[in-house]
Protein backbone atom coordinates (compact mmCIF):
# COMPACT_ATOMS: atom_id res chain seq x y z
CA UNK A 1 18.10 59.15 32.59
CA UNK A 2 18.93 55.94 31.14
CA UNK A 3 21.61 53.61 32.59
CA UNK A 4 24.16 52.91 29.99
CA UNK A 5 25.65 48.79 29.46
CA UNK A 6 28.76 48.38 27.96
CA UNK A 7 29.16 44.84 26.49
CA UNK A 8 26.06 44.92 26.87
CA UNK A 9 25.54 41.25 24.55
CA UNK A 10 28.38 39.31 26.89
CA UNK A 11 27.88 36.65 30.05
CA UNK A 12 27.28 39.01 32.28
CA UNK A 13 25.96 41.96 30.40
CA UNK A 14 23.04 40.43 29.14
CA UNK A 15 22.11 39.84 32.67
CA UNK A 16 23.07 43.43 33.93
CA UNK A 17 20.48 44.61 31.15
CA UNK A 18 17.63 42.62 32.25
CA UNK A 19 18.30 43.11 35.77
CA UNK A 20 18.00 46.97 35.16
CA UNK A 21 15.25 46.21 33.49
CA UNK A 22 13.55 44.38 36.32
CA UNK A 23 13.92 47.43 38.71
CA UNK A 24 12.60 49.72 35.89
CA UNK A 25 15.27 51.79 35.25
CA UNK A 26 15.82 52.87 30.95
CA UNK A 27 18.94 51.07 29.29
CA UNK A 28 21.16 52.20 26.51
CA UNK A 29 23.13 49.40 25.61
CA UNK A 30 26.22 49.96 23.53
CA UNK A 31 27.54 47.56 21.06
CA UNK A 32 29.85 47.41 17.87
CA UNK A 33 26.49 45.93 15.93
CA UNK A 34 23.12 46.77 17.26
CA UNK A 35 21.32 44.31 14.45
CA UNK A 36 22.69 41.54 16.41
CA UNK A 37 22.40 42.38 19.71
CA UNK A 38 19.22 40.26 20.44
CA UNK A 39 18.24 42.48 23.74
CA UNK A 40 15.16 42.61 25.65
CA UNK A 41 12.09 45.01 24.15
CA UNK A 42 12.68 48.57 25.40
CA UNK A 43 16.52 48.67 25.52
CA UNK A 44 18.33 51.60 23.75
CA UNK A 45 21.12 50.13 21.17
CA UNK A 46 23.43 52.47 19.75
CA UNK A 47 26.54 51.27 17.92
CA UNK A 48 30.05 52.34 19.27
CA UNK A 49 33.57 51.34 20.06
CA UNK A 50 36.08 52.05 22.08
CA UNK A 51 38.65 52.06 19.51
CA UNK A 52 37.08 54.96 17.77
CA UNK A 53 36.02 57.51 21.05
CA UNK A 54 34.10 60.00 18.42
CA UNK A 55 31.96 56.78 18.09
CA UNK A 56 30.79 57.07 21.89
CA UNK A 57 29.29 60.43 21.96
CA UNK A 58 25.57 58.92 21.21
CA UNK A 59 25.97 56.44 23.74
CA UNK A 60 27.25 58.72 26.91
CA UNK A 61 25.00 61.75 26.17
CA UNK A 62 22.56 61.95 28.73
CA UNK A 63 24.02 59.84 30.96
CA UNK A 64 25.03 59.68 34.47
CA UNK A 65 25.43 55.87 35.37
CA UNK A 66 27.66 53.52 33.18
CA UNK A 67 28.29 49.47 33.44
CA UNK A 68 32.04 49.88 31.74
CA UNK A 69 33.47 47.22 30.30
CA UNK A 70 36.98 47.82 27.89
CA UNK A 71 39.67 45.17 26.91
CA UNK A 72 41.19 47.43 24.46
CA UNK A 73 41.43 51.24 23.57
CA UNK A 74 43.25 53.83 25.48
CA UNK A 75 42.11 53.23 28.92
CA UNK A 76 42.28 56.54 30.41
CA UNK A 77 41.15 58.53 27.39
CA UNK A 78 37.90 56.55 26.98
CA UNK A 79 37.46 57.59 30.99
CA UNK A 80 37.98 61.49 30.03
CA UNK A 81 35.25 60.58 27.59
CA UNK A 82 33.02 59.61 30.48
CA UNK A 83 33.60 62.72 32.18
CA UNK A 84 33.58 64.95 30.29
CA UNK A 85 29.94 63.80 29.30
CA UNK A 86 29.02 64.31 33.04
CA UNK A 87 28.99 60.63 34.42
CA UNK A 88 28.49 60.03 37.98
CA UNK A 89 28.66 56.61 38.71
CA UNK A 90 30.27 53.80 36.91
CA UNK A 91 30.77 50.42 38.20
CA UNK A 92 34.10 48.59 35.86
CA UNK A 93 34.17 44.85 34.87
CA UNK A 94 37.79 43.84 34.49
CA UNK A 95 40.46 42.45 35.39
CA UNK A 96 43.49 42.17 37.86
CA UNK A 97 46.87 40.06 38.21
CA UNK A 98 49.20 41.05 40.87
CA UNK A 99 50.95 37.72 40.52
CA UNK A 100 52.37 39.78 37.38
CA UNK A 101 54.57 41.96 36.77
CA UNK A 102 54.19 45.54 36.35
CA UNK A 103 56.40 45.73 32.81
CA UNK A 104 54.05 43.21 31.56
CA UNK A 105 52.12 44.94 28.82
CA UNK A 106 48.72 43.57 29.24
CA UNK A 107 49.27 44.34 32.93
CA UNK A 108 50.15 47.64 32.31
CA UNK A 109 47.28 48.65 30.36
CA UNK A 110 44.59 47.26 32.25
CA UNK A 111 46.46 48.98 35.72
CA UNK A 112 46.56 52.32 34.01
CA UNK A 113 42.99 52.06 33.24
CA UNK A 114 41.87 51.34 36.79
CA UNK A 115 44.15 54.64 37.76
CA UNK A 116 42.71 56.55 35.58
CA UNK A 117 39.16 55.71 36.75
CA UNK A 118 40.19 56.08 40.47
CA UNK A 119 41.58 59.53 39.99
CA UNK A 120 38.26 60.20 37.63
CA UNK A 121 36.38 62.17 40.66
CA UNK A 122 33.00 59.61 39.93
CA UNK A 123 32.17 57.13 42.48
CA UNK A 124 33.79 54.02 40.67
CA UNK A 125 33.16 50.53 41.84
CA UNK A 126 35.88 47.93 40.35
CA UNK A 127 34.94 43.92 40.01
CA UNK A 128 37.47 41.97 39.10
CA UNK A 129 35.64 38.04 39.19
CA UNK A 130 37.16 34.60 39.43
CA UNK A 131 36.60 32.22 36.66
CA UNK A 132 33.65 31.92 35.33
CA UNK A 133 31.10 29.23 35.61
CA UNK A 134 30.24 29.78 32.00
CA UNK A 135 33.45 28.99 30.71
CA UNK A 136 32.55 25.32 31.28
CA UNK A 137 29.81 25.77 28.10
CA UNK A 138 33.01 24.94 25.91
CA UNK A 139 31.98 21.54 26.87
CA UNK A 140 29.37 21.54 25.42
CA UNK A 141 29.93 20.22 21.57
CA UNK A 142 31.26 16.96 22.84
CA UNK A 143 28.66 16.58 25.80
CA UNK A 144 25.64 16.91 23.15
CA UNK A 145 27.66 15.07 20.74
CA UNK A 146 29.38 12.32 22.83
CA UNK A 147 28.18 12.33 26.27
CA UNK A 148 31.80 13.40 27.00
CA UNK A 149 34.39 15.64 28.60
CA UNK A 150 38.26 15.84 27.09
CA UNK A 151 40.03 18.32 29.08
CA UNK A 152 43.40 18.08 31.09
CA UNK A 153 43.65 18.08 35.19
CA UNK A 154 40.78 16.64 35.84
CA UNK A 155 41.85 17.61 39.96
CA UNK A 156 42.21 21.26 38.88
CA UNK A 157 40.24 22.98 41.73
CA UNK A 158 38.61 26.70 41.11
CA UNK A 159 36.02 28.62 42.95
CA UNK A 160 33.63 29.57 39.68
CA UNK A 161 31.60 32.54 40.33
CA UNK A 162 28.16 32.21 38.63
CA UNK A 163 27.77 35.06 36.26
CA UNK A 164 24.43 36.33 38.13
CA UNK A 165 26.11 36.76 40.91
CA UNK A 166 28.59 39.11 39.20
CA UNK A 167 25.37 41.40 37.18
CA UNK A 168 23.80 41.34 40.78
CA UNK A 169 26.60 43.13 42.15
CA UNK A 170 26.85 45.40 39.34
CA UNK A 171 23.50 46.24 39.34
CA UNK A 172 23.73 46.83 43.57
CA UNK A 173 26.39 49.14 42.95
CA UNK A 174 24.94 51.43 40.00
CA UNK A 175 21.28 51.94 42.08
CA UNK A 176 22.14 51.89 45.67
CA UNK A 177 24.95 53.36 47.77
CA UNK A 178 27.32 52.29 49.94
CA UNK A 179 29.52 50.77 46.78
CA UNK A 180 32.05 53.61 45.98
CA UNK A 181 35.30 53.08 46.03
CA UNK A 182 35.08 49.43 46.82
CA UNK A 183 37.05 46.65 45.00
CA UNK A 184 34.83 43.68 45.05
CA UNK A 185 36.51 40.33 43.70
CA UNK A 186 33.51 37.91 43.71
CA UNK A 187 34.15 34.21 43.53
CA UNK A 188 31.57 31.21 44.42
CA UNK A 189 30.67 30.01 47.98
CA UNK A 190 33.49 26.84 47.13
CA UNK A 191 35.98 25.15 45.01
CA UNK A 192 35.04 22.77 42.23
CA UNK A 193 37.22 20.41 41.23
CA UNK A 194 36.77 19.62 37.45
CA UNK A 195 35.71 16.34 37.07
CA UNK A 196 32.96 16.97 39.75
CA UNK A 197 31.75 20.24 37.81
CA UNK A 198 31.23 17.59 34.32
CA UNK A 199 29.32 15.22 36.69
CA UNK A 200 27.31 18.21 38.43
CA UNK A 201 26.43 19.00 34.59
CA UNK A 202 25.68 15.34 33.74
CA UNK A 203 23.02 15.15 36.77
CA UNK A 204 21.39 18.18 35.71
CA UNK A 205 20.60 17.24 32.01
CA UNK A 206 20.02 13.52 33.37
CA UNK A 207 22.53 11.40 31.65
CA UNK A 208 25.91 10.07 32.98
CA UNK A 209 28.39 12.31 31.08
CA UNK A 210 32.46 10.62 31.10
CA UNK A 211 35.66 12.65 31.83
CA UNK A 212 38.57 11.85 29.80
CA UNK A 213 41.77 13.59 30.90
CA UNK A 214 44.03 14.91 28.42
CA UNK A 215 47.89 15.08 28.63
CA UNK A 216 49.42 18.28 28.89
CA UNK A 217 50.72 17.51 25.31
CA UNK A 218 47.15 16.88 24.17
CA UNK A 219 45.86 19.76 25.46
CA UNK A 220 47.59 21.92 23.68
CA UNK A 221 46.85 20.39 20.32
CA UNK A 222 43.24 20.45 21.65
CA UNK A 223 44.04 24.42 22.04
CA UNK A 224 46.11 25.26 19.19
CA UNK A 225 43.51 26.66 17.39
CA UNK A 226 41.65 28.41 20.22
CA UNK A 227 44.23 30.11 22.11
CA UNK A 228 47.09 32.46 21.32
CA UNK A 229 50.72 30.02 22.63
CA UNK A 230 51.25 32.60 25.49
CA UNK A 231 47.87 31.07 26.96
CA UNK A 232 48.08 28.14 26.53
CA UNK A 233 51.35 27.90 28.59
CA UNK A 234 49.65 29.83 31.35
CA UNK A 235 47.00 27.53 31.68
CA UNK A 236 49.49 24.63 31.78
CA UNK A 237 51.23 25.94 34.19
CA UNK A 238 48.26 26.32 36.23
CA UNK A 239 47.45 23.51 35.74
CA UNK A 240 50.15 21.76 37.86
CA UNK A 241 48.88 23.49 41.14
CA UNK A 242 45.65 21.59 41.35
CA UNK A 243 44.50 23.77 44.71
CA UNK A 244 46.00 27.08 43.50
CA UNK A 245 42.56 28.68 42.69
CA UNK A 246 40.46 27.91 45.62
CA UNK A 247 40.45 31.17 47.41
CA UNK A 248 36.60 31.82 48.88
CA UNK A 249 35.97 35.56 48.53
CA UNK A 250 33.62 36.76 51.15
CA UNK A 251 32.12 39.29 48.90
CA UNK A 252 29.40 38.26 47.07
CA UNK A 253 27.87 37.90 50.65
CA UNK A 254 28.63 41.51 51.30
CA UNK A 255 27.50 43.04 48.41
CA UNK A 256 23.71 41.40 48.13
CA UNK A 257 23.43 39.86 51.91
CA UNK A 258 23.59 36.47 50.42
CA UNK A 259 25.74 33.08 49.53
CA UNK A 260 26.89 33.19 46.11
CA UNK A 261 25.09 30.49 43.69
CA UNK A 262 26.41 26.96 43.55
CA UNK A 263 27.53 25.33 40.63
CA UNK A 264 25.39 22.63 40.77
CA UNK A 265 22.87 25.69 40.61
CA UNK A 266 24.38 26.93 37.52
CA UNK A 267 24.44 23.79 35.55
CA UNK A 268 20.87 23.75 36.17
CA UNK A 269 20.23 27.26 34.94
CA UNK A 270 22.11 26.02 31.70
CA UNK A 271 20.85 22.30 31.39
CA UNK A 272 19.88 23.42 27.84
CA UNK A 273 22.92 24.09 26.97
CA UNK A 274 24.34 20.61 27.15
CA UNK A 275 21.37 19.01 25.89
């Protein structure tokens, strides 16, 4: 039977698909358009979207194992659509705020969805990741261009998680046991501090690449057009608690019986990026 991917073409999808792959399991990979989904030879791609469940029915027949990942649609419907098709196992990429409140609507949804998966009867794994390393590619323009990094809090501390380790767990959980019912919140093995992740990236693509800090006030011009208000406030606000994301999750290390990846590995992996 073949392993179905949802967002299948995203950071970590991509490498969820080729991991499968690699241990020779058959992957259906579902995707809103299969013409530009660029996967590997041999992968499945069938069009669908959660917005429109009669669209799913190609994608979950056949199916027992399912990589789920949903930032819109009715949550706990699209799960009924899972089981009813006779899923087993599904492992959920998402997301998870207790700092918020319950009233608050994004909130809401996503914690509805996770009920509706834990009261589902398959054996669910949840992963709800730190930041991601990647997110430091929306460097990259100005470090091809200019050799340089604008950005505000240059101090800002996070513990990235490198997207491999996140499809690593994923894949764990959907071949071997031992996974249901766990909550795994993988970060990486430390904090970076910003200004050390643009010099980590300079030293892997050999060139000395400058950090310019913003003001708050030119950071959000710098983000006007990229973010919706509500998150760019959030991010300021972060942003004046330098050590407020540097919380070491032990479970990358439990999952796959290893560290998680450095950054200084993952600007490596992506030299080519920046180049």
């Amino acid at each position: 039977m073949p392993v179905l991917v949802t967002g299948a073409t995203g950071t970590v999808g991509r490498r969820v698909v080729r991991r499968l792959l690699d241990e020779g399991r058959s992957v259906r990979a579902l995707t809103r358009n299969p013409e530009a989904a660029r996967l590997p030879a041999g992968v499945e791609v069938v069009a669908g979207d959660f917005t429109d469940l009669s669209s799913l029915d190609a994608a979950v027949r056949g199916v027992e194992r399912v990589h789920l990942v949903s930032m819109e649609g009715d949550g706990p419907a699209i799960v009924d659509v899972l089981v009813r098709a006779g899923v087993r196992r599904l492992t959920h990429l998402g997301h998870h705020d207790p700092s918020r409140p319950d009233d608050d609507p994004l909130e809401s949804w996503h914690r509805a969805f996770h009920r509706a998966i834990e009261l589902s009867g398959m054996e669910w794994t949840h992963l709800f990741p730190g930041e991601f390393m990647a997110n430091t590619r929306e460097w990259a323009s100005s470090i091809r261009a200019e050799s340089v990094v604008r950005a505000p809090f240059g101090d800002w501390n996070s513990t990235m998680v490198h997207e491999d380790d996140i499809a690593a767990i994923v894949v764990e959980a959907l071949l071997r046991d031992g996974h249901a019912g766990r909550t795994y919140r993988p970060t990486g093995p430390a904090p970076v501090r910003r200004r050390d992740a643009v010099r980590m990236i300079g030293e892997a693509i050999g060139r000395d690449v400058g950090f310019v800090e913003l003001t708050p006030d030119q950071a959000r011009d710098l983000w006007r057009d990229t973010y919706p208000p509500e998150v760019i406030d959030w991010f300021l606000e972060m942003g004046r608690y330098p050590d407020g994301n540097t919380w070491v999750s032990p479970d990358v290390e439990q999952a796959l019986g290893r560290p998680g990846l450095t950054f200084d590995r993952w600007a490596r992996d992506h030299a080519a990026d920046f180049r």
